[in-house]
Every structure is written in C-alpha cells, then in structure tokens.
Protein backbone atom coordinates (compact mmCIF):
# COMPACT_ATOMS: atom_id res chain seq x y z
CA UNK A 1 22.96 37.10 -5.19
CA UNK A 2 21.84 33.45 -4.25
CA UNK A 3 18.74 31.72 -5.99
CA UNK A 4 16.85 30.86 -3.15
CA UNK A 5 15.22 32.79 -0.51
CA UNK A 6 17.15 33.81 2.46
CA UNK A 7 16.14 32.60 5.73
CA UNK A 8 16.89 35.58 7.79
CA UNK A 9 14.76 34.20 11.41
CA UNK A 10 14.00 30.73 12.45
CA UNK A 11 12.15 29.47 15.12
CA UNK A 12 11.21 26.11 14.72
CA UNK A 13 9.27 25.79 11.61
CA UNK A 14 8.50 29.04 11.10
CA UNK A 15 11.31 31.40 9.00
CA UNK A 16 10.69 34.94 7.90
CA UNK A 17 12.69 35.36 4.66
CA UNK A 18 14.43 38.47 3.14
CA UNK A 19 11.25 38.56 1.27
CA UNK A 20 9.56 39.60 4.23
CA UNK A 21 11.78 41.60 5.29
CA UNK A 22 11.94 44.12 2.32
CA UNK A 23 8.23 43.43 2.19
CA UNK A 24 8.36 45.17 5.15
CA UNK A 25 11.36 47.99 4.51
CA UNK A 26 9.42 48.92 0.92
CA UNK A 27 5.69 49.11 3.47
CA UNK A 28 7.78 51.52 5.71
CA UNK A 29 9.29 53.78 3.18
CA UNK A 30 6.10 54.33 1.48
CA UNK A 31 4.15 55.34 4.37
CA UNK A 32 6.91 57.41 5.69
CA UNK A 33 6.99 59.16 2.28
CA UNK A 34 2.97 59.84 2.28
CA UNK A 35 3.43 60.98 5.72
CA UNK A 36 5.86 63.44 5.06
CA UNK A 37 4.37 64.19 1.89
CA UNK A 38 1.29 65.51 3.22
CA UNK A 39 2.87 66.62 7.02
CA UNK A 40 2.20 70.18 5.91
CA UNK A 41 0.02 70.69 3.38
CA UNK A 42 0.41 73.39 0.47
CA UNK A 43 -1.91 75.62 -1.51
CA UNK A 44 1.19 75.67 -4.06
CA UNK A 45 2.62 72.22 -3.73
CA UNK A 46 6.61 72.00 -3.14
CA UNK A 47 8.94 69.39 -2.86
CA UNK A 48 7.88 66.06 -1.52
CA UNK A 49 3.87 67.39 -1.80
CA UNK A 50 4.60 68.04 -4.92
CA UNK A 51 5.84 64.69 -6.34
CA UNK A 52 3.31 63.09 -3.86
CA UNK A 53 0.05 64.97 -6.05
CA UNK A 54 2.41 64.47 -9.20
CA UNK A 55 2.24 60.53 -8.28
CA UNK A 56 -1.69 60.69 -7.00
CA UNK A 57 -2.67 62.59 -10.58
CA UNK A 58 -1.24 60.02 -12.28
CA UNK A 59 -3.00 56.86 -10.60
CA UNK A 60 -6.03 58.67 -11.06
CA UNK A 61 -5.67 59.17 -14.79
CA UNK A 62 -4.99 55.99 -15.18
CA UNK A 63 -7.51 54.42 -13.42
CA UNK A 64 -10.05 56.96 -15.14
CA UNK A 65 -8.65 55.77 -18.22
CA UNK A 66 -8.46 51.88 -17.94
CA UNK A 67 -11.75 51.63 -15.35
CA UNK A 68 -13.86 54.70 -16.08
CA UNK A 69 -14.19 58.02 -14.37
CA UNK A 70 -16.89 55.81 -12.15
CA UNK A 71 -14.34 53.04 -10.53
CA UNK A 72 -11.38 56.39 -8.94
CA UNK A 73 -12.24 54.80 -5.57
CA UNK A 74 -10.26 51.76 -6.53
CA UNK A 75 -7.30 54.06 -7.27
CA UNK A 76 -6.04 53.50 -3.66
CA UNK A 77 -5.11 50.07 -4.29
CA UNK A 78 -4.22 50.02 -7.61
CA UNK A 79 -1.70 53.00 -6.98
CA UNK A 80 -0.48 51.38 -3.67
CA UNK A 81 -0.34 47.93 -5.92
CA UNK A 82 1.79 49.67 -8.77
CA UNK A 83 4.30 51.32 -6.75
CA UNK A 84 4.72 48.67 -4.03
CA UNK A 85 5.54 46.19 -7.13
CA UNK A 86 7.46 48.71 -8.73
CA UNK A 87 9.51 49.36 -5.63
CA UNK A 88 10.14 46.00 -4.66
CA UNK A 89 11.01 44.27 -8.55
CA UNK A 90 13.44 47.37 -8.49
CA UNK A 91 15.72 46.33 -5.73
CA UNK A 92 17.30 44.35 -7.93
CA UNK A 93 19.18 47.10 -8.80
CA UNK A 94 20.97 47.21 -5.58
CA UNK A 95 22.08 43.03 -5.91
CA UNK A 96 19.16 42.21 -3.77
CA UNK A 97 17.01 39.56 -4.71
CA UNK A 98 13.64 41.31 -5.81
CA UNK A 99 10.45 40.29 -3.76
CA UNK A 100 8.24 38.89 -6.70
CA UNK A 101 10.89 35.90 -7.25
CA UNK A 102 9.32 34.89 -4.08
CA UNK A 103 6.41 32.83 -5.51
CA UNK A 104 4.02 33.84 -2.32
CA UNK A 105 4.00 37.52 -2.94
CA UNK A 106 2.62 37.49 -6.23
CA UNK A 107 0.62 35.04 -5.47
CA UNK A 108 -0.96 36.92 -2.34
CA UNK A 109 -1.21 40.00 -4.76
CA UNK A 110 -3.00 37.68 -7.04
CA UNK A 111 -5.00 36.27 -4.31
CA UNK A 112 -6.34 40.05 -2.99
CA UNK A 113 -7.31 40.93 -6.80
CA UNK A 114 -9.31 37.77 -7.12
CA UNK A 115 -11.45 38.68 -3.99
CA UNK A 116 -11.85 41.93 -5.12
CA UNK A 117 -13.10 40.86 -8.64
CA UNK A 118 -15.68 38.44 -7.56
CA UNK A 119 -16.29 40.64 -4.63
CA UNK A 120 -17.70 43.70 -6.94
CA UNK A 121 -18.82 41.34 -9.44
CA UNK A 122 -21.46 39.95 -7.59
CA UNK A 123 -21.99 43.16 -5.37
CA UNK A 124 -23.04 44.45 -9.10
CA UNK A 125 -24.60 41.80 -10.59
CA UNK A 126 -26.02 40.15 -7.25
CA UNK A 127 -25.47 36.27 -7.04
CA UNK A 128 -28.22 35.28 -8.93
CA UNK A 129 -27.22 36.99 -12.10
CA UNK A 130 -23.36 36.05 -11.14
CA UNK A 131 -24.36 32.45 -11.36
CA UNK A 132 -26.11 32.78 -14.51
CA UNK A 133 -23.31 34.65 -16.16
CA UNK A 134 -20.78 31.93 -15.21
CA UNK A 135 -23.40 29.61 -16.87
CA UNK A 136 -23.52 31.23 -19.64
CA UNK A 137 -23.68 29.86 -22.73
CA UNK A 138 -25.61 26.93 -21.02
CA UNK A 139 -25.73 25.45 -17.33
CA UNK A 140 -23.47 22.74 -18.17
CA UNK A 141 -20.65 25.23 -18.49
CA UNK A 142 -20.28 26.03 -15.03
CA UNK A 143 -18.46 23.81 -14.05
CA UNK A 144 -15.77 24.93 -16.98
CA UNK A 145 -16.45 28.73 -16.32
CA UNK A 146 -15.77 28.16 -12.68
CA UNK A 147 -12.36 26.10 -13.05
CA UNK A 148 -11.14 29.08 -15.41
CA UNK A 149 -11.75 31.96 -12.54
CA UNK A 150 -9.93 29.77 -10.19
CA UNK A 151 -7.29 29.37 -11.91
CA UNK A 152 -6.96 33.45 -12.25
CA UNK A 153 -4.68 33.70 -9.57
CA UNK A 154 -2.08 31.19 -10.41
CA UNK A 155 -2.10 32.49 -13.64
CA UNK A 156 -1.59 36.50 -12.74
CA UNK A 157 1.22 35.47 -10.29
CA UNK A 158 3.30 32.79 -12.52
CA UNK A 159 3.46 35.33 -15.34
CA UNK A 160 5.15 37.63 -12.71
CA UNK A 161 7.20 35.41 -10.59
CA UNK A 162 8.46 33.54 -14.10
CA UNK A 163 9.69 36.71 -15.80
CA UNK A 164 11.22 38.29 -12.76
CA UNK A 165 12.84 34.93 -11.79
CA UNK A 166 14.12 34.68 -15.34
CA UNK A 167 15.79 37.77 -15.41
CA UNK A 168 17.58 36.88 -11.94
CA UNK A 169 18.42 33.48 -13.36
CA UNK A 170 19.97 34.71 -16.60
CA UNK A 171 22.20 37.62 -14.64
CA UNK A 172 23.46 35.44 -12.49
CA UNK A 173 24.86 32.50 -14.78
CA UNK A 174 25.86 35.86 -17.01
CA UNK A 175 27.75 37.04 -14.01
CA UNK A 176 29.53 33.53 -13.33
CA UNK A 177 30.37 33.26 -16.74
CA UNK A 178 31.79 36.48 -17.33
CA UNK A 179 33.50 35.66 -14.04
CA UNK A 180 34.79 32.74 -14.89
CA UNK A 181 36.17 33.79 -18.21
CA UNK A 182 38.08 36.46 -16.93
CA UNK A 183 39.61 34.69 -14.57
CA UNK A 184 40.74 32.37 -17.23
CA UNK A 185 42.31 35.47 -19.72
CA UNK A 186 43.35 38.14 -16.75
CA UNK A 187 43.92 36.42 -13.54
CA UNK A 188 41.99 37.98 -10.76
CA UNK A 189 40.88 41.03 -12.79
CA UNK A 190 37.33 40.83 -12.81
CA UNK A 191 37.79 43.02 -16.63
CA UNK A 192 34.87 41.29 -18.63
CA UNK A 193 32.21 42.26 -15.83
CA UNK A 194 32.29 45.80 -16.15
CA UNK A 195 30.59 46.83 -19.57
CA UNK A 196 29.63 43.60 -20.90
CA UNK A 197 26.44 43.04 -18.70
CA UNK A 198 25.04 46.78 -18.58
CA UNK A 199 22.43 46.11 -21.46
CA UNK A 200 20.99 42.96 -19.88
CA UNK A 201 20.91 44.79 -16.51
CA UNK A 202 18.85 47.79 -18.23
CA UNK A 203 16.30 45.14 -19.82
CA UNK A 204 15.89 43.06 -16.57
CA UNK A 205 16.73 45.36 -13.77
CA UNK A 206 14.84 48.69 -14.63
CA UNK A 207 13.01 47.95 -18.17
CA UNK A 208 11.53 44.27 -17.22
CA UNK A 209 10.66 45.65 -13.68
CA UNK A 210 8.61 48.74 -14.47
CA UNK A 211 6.82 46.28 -17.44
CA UNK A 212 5.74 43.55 -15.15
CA UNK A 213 4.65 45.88 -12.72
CA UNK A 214 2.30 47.74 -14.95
CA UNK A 215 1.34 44.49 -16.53
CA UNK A 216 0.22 43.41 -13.55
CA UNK A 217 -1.36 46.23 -12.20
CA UNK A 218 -3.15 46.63 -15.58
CA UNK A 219 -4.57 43.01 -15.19
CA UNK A 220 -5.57 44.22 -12.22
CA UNK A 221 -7.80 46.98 -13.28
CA UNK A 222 -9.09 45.28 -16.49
CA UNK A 223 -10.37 42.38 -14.77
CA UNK A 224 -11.95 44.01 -12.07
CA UNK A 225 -13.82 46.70 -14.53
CA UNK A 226 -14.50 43.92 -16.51
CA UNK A 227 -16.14 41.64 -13.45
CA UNK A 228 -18.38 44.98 -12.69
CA UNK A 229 -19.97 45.83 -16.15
CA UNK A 230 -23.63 45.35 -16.38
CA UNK A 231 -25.09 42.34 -17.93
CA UNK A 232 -26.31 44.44 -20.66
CA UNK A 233 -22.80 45.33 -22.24
C-alpha cells in the first residue's frame, strides 16, 4: 500500500483520488443495501430486513442514550456517519488505503458537524442568547470563545486522520521490515510476514477502526446535544 493518495483521473488540475473513489463504492453499497433491505417489507423481519432494523434499533438507542429520547431525528446522520466511517476505516483490511488518511474527508465530516452544531444551537437559543453565551463569562471573551469553536473542526478531523494514518504508517515500515529481514535469513521466502504482524493488524485494522469511528461519531452527538441545551442547564 503506498503513503500517498492515488491519483486515479487527471484532467488538468483537477484529480479524483482513490479516496473518492471508495468514497463513492462505500455511498453505493450502502444505499444498495437499504434498498434491498426494505424492497419488500416484513411483518416478521428476515434476512437483509432483519439486520437492516437490527442496525436502525441500534442507532436509535444510541442516540436516545447519548442525545435524549428528544434529538432520534438526528439518528439519520449519525447512523449514516457511523457506518460510512466504519465502512470506509475498514478497508484497510483488504490492503487498501482507508479513506480517513485522506485529510479532506474527515475534515468535510468535521466541517458538516460544525454547521449542524451552531446550526441547532442558535435555532434553540436564537442569536441573541447564542452571542451572549459565547460571551460568557464577560464580553471580552468572545473573541477567545469564538477562536475555540473554530477551531472544532480541525480538531475532530486531526484526531481521526492522525490515528488512522498512524496505524497505516506503522504497518507499512512493519511490513518492509519484516520483509526485509526475511529476505536477509530465507532468501525469497517471505516466512517472517505471516504470523508476526497479525496482532498489530487486529489493533489497527479492525480494533483502531471501529474506535475512531465511534469516537468520532460520539463527538458528534455530544457536541451537538450539548450546543442545543437550554440556557438554564
């Protein structure tokens, strides 16, 4: 797996990367999967329905859980956030480079869950009392209060896009120096690249993936309950 981001289409200036492109391949197999999912509709769920309602419960409880039984119509997103994370941090798996190493997707992620926080926030709060709660203690913290929301964003996406880039980074010098060294002891037997790395491609591959994901995703939630609580709590 190379470092750097694939250029898969040029013209002129203007590449789309393998990012987009499995941006695009995980976007397609989920909606094929809630289309067939729900194609023909069961009293008593079976197969794909019933995973689907399995998978829908369980956004739902967790929403109700980390937002309140109030905020379910954000479970949408945060359900179509989680899995589309979880989907495309997992493709690692299959030696392809996972789509949050790719700086801009997190950081569009990041970007959409921003709006959304400052969106409700002053849909609940109106702008008046938004203002006055950035202000808060005093006026003169504004200024302060307002650098710290920007910088939400940058900060939700580096913590993803570091750890998942990590994990890639430490495989692959693993990989070059397990290849390396068993070229040195056994020739062209590849012997030292079989076993040795399974444990490190649990943690990074499947463990670290399903972690940042949820991470993420609960960021997601708590800042966005948390930007629509009333002044009074």
């Amino acid at each position: 797996m190379e470092l750097g981001t694939k250029k898969i289409i040029g013209i002129g200036n203007f590449y789309i990367t393998e990012t987009v492109i499995w941006s695009l391949i995980i976007s397609v197999i989920m909606i094929v999967f809630a289309l067939l999912a729900t194609r023909k509709m069961q009293k008593v769920p079976k197969g794909l329905q019933a995973y689907a309602e399995w998978i829908v419960d369980f956004i739902y409880n967790w929403v109700g859980q980390v937002m309140g039984s109030d905020k379910l119509k954000f479970a949408p997103y945060i359900g179509t956030l989680f899995i589309f994370l979880l989907l495309g941090n997992l493709i690692g798996l299959f030696d392809i480079r996972p789509i949050t190493t790719n700086l801009n997707t997190p950081f569009a992620l990041a970007t959409i869950t921003f709006v959304m926080i400052h969106y409700n926030a002053v849909k609940t709060r109106r702008l008046g009392g938004y203002i006055k709660h950035l202000s808060e203690p005093n006026f003169l913290m504004l200024p302060i209060n307002l650098l710290s929301e920007l910088s939400f964003p940058l900060s939700l996406s580096f913590r993803l896009f570091g750890n998942i880039l990590g994990g890639v980074v430490i495989m692959k010098l693993l990989y070059m120096a397990l290849e390396k060294l068993s070229a040195l002891l056994t020739g062209s037997i590849p012997i030292f690249i079989i076993a040795i790395p399974l444990p490190l491609n649990f943690f990074f591959d499947i463990f670290e993936s399903v972690l940042q994901a949820y991470v993420f995703t609960m960021l997601t939630m708590a800042f966005i309950a948390n930007a629509m609580k009333p002044k009074e709590e």
